[in-house]
N, C-alpha and C. Protein backbone atom coordinates (compact mmCIF):
# COMPACT_ATOMS: atom_id res chain seq x y z
N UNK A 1 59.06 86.12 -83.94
CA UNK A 1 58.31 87.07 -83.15
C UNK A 1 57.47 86.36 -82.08
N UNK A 2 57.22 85.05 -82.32
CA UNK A 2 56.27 83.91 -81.43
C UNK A 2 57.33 84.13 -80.38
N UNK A 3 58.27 83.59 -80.68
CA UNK A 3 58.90 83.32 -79.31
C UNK A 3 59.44 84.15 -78.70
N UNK A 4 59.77 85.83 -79.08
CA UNK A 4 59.96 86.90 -78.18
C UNK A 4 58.29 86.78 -77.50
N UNK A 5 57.24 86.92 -77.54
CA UNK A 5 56.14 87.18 -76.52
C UNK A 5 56.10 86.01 -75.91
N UNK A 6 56.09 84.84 -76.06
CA UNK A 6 56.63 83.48 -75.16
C UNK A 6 57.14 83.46 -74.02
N UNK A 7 58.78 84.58 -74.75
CA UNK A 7 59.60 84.41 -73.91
C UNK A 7 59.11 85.42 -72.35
N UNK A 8 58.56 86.82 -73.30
CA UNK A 8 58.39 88.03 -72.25
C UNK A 8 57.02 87.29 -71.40
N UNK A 9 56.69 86.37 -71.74
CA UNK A 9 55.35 86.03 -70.81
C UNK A 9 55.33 84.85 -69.76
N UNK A 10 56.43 84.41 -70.17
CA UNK A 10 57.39 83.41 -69.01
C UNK A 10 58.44 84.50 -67.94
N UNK A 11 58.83 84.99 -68.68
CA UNK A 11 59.61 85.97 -68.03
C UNK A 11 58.92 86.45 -66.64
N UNK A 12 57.60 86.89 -67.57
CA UNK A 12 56.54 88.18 -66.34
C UNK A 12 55.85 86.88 -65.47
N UNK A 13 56.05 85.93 -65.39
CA UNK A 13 54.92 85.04 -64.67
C UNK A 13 56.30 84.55 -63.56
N UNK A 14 57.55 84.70 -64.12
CA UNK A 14 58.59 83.74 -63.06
C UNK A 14 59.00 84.88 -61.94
N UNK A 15 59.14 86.05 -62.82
CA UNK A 15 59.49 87.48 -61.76
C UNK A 15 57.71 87.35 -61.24
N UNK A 16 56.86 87.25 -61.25
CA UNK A 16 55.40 87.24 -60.71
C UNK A 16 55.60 86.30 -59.38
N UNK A 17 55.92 84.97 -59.52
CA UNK A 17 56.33 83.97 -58.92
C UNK A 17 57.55 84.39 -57.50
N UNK A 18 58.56 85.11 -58.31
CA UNK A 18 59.41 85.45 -57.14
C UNK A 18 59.04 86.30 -56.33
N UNK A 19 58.35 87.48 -57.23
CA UNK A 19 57.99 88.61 -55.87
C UNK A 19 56.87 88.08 -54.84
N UNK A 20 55.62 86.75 -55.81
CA UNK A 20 54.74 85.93 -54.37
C UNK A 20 55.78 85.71 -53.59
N UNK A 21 56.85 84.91 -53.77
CA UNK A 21 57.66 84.07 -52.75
C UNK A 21 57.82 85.16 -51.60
N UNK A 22 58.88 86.01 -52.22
CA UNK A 22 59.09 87.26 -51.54
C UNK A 22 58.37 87.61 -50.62
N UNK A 23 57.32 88.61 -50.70
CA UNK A 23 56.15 88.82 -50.33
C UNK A 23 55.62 87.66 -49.27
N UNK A 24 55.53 86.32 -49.46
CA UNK A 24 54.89 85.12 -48.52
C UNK A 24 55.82 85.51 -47.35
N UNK A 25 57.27 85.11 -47.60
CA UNK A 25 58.23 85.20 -46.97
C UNK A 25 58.63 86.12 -46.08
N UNK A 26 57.71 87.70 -46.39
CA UNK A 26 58.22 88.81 -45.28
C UNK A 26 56.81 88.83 -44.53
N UNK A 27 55.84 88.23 -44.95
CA UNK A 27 55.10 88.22 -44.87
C UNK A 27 54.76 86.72 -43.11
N UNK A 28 55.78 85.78 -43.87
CA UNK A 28 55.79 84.74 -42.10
C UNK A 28 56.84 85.35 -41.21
N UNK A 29 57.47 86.54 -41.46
CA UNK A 29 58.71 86.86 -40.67
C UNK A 29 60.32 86.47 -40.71
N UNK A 30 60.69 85.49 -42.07
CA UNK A 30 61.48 84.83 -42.35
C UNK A 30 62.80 86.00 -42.82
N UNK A 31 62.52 87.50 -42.34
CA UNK A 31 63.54 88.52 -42.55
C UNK A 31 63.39 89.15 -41.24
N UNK A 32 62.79 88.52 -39.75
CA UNK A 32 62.94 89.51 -39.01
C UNK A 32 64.65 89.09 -37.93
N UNK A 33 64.42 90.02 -37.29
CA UNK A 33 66.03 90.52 -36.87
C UNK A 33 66.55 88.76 -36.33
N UNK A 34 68.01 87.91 -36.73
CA UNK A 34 68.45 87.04 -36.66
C UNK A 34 69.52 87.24 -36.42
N UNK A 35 69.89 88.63 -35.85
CA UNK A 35 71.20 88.64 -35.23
C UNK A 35 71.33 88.51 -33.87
N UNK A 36 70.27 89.34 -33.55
CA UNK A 36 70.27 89.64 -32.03
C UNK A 36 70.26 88.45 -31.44
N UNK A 37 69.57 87.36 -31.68
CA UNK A 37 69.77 86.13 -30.74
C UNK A 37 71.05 85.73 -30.91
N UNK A 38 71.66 85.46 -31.63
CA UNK A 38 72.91 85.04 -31.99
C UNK A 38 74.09 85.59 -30.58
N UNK A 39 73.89 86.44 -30.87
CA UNK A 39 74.87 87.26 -29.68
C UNK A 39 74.03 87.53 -28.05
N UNK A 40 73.11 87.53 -28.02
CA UNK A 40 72.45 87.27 -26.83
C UNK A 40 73.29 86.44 -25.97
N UNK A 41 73.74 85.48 -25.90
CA UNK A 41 74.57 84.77 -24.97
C UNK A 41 75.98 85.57 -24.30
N UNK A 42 76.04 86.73 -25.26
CA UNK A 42 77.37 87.21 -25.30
C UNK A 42 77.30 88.50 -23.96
N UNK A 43 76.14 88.73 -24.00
CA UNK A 43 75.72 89.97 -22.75
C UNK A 43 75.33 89.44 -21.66
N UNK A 44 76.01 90.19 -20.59
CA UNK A 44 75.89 89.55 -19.35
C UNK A 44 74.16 89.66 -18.90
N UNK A 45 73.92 88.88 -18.22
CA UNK A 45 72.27 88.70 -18.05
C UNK A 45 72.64 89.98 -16.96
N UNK A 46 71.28 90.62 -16.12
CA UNK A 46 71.09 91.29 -14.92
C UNK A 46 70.86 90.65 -13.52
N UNK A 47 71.68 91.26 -12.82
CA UNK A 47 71.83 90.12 -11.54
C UNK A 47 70.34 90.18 -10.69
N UNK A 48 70.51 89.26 -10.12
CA UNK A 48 68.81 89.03 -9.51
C UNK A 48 68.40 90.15 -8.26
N UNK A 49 67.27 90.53 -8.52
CA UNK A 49 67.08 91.86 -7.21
C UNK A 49 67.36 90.95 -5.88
N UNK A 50 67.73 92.13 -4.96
CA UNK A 50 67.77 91.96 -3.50
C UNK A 50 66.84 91.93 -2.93
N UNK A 51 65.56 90.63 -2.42
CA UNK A 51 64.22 91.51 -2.29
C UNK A 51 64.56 91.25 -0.46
């Protein structure tokens, strides 16, 4: 029985651990949009005004 609450209290501290990471992580922007640059090269730029 020791080591089922052991186990559930390692358990709750490593899922604790991942959701900080998580959380840090959306938190510096490390999920914002990483496509759009990617293909950016692929669209023609806008030609320069006539001034």
């Amino acid at each position: 029985m020791n080591v089922m609450i052991l186990l559930i209290a390692v358990s709750i501290l490593v899922a604790g651990g991942f959701l900080a990471a998580f959380l840090w992580s959306v938190k510096n922007g490390q999920y914002d949009d990483d496509y759009t640059p990617s293909v950016r090269m692929l669209f023609d730029d806008q030609p320069p005004s006539q001034s």
